[in-house]
N, C-alpha and C. Protein backbone atom coordinates (compact mmCIF):
# COMPACT_ATOMS: atom_id res chain seq x y z
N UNK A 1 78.07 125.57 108.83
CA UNK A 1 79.28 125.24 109.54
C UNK A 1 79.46 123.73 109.65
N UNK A 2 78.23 122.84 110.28
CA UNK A 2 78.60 121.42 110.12
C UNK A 2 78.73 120.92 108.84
N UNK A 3 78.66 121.43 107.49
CA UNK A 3 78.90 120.76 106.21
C UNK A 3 80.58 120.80 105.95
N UNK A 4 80.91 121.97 106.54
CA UNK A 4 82.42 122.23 106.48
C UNK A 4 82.75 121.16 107.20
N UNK A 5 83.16 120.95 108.41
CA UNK A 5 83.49 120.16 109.30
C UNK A 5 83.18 118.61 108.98
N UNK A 6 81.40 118.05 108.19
CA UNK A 6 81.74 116.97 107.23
C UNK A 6 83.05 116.43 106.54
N UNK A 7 82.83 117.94 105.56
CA UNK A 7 83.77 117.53 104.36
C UNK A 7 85.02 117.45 104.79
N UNK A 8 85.59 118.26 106.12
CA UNK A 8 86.90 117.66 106.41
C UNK A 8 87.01 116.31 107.26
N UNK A 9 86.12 115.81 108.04
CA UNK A 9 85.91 114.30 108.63
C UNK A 9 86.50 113.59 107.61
N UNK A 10 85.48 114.05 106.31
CA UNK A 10 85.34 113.21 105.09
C UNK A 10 86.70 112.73 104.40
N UNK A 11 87.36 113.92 104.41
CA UNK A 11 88.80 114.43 103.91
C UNK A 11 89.81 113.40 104.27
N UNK A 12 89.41 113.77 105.84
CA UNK A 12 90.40 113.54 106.52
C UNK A 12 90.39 111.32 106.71
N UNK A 13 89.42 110.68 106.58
CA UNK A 13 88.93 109.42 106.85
C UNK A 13 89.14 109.22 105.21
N UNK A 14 88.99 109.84 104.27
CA UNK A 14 90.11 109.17 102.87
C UNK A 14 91.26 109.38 102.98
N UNK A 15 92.10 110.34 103.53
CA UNK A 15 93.74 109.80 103.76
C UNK A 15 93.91 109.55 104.46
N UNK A 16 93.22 108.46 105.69
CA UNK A 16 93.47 107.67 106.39
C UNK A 16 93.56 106.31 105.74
N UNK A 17 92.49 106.14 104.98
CA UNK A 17 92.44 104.98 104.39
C UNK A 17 93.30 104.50 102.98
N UNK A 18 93.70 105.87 102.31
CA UNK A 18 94.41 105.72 101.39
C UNK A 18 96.45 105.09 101.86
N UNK A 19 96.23 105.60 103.30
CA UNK A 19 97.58 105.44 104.17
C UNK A 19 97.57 104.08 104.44
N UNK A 20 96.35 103.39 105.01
CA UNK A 20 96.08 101.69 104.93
C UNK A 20 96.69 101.39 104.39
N UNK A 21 95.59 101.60 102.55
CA UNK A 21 95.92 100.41 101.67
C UNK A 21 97.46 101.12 101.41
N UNK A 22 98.01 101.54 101.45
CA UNK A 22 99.85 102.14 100.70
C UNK A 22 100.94 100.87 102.18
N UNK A 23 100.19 101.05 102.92
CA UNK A 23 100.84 100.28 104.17
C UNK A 23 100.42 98.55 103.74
N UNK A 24 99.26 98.25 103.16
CA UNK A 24 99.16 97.10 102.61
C UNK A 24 100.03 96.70 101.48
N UNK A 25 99.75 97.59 100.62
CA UNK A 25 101.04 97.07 99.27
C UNK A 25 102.32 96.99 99.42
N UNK A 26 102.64 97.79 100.64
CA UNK A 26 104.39 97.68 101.12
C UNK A 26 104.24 96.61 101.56
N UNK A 27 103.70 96.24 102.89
CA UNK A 27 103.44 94.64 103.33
C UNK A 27 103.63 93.70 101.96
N UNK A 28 102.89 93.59 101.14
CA UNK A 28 103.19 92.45 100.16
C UNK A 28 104.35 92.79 99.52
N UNK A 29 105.09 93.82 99.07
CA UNK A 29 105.95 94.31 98.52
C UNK A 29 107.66 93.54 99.61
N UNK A 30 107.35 93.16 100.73
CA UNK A 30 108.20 93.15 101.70
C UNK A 30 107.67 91.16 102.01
N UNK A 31 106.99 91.02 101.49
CA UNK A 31 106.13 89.48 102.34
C UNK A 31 107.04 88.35 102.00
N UNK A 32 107.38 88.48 100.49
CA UNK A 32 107.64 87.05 100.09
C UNK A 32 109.39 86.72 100.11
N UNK A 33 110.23 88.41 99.76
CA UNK A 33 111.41 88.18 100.46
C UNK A 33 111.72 87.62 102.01
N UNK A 34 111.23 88.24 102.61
CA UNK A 34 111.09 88.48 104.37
C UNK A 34 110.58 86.40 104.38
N UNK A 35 109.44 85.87 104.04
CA UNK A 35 108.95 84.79 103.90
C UNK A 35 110.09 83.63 103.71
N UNK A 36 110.98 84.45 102.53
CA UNK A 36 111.85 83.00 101.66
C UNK A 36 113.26 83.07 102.57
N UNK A 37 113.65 84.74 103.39
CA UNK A 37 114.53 84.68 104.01
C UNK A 37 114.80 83.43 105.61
N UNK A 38 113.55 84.18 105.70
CA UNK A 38 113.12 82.94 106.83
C UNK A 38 112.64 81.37 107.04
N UNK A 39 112.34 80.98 105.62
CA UNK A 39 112.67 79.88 105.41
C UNK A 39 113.61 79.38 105.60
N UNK A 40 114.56 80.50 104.44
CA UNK A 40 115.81 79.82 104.18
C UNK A 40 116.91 79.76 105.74
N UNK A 41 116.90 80.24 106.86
CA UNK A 41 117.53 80.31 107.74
C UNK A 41 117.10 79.51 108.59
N UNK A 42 115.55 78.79 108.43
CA UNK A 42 114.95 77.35 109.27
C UNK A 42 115.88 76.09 108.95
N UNK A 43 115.82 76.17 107.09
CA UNK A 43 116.92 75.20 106.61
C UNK A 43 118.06 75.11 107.24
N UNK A 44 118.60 75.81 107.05
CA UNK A 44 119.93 75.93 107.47
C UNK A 44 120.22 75.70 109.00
N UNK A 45 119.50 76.30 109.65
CA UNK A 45 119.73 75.38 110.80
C UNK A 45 119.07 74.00 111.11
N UNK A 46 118.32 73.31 110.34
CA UNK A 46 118.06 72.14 110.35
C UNK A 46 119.14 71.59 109.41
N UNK A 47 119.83 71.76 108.59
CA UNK A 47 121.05 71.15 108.55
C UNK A 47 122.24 71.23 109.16
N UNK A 48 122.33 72.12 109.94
CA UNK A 48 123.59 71.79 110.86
C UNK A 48 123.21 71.45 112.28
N UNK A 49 121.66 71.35 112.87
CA UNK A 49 121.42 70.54 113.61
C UNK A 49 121.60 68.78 113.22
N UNK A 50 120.66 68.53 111.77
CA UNK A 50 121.03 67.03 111.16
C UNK A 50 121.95 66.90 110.73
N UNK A 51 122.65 67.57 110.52
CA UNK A 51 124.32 67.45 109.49
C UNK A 51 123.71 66.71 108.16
N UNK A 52 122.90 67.96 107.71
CA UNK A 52 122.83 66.87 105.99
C UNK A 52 123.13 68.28 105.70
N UNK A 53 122.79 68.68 104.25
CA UNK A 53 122.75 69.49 103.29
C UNK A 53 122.50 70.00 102.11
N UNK A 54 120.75 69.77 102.03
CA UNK A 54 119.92 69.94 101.00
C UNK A 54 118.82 70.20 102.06
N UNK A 55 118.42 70.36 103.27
CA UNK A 55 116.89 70.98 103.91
C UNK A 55 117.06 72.43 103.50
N UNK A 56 117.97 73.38 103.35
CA UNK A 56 118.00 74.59 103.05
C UNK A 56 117.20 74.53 101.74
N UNK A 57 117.49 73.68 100.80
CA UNK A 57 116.42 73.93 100.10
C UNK A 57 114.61 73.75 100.14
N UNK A 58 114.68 72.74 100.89
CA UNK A 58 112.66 72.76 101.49
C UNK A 58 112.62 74.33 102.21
N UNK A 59 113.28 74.20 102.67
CA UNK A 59 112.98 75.69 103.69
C UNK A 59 113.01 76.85 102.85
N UNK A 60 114.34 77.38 101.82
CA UNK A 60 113.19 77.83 100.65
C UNK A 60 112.22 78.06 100.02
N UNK A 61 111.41 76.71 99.79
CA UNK A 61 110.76 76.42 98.76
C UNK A 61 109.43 76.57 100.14
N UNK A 62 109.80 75.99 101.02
CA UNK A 62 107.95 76.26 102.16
C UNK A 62 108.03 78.26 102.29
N UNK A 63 109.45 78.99 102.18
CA UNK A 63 109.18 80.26 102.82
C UNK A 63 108.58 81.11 101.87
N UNK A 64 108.72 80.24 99.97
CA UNK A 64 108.50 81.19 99.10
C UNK A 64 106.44 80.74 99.25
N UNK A 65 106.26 79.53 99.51
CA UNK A 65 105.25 78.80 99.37
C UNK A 65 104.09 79.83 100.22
N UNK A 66 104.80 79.64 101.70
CA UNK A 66 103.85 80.40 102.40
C UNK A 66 103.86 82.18 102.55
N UNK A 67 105.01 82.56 101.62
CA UNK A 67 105.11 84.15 101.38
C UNK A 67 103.85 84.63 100.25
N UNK A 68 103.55 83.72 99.22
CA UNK A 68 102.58 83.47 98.15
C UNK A 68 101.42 83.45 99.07
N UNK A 69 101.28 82.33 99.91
CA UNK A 69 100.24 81.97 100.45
C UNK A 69 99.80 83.49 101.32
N UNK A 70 100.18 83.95 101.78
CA UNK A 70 100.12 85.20 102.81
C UNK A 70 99.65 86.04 101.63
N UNK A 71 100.60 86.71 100.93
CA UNK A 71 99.72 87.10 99.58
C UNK A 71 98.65 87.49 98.85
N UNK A 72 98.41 86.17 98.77
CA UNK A 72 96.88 85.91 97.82
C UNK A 72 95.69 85.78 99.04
N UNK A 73 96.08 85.75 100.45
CA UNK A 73 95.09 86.23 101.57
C UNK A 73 95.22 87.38 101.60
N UNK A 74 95.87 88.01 101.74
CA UNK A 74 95.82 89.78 101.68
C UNK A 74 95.06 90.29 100.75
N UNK A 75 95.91 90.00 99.23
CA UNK A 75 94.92 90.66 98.22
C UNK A 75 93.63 90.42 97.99
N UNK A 76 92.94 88.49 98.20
CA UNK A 76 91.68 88.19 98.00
C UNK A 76 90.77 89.02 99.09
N UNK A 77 91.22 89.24 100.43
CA UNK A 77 90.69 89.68 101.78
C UNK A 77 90.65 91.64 101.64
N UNK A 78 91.56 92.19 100.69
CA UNK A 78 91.42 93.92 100.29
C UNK A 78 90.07 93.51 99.18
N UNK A 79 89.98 92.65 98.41
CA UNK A 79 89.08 93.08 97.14
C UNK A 79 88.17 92.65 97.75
N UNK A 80 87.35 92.15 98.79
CA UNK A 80 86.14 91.68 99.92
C UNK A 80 85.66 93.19 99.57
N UNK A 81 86.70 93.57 100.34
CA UNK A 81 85.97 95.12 100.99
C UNK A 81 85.80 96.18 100.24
């Protein structure tokens, strides 16, 4: 009887973990849009706080920067384990 009850622990603690990593790849799947969106809306209000109109582009370029950066910590930090 406890070998049964193993193998479903067992069962049951691989589609837990298989639910993780599927919740991890959506995360990156979602990181670097979500990242560049929010850049891009820092810009933009730092140009109509400064009244110029080219920071929308740094703010871009840091949201795609640190959407990458987030990234390649996720994936290097899954292949650890």
């Amino acid at each position: 009887m406890t070998r049964m009850a193993d193998k479903k622990a067992e069962k049951k603690d691989g589609a837990l973990s298989a639910l993780v990593e599927a919740e991890k790849l959506i995360q990156l799947a979602l990181l670097i849009p979500c990242a560049t969106v929010v850049g891009w809306l820092a810009g933009v209000g730092l140009d109509r706080w400064l009244h110029q109109q080219w920071i929308y582009v740094v703010g871009l370029l840091f949201g795609a920067a640190a959407g990458f950066l987030q990234m390649f910590r996720t994936v290097l930090g899954s292949t650890k384990e």
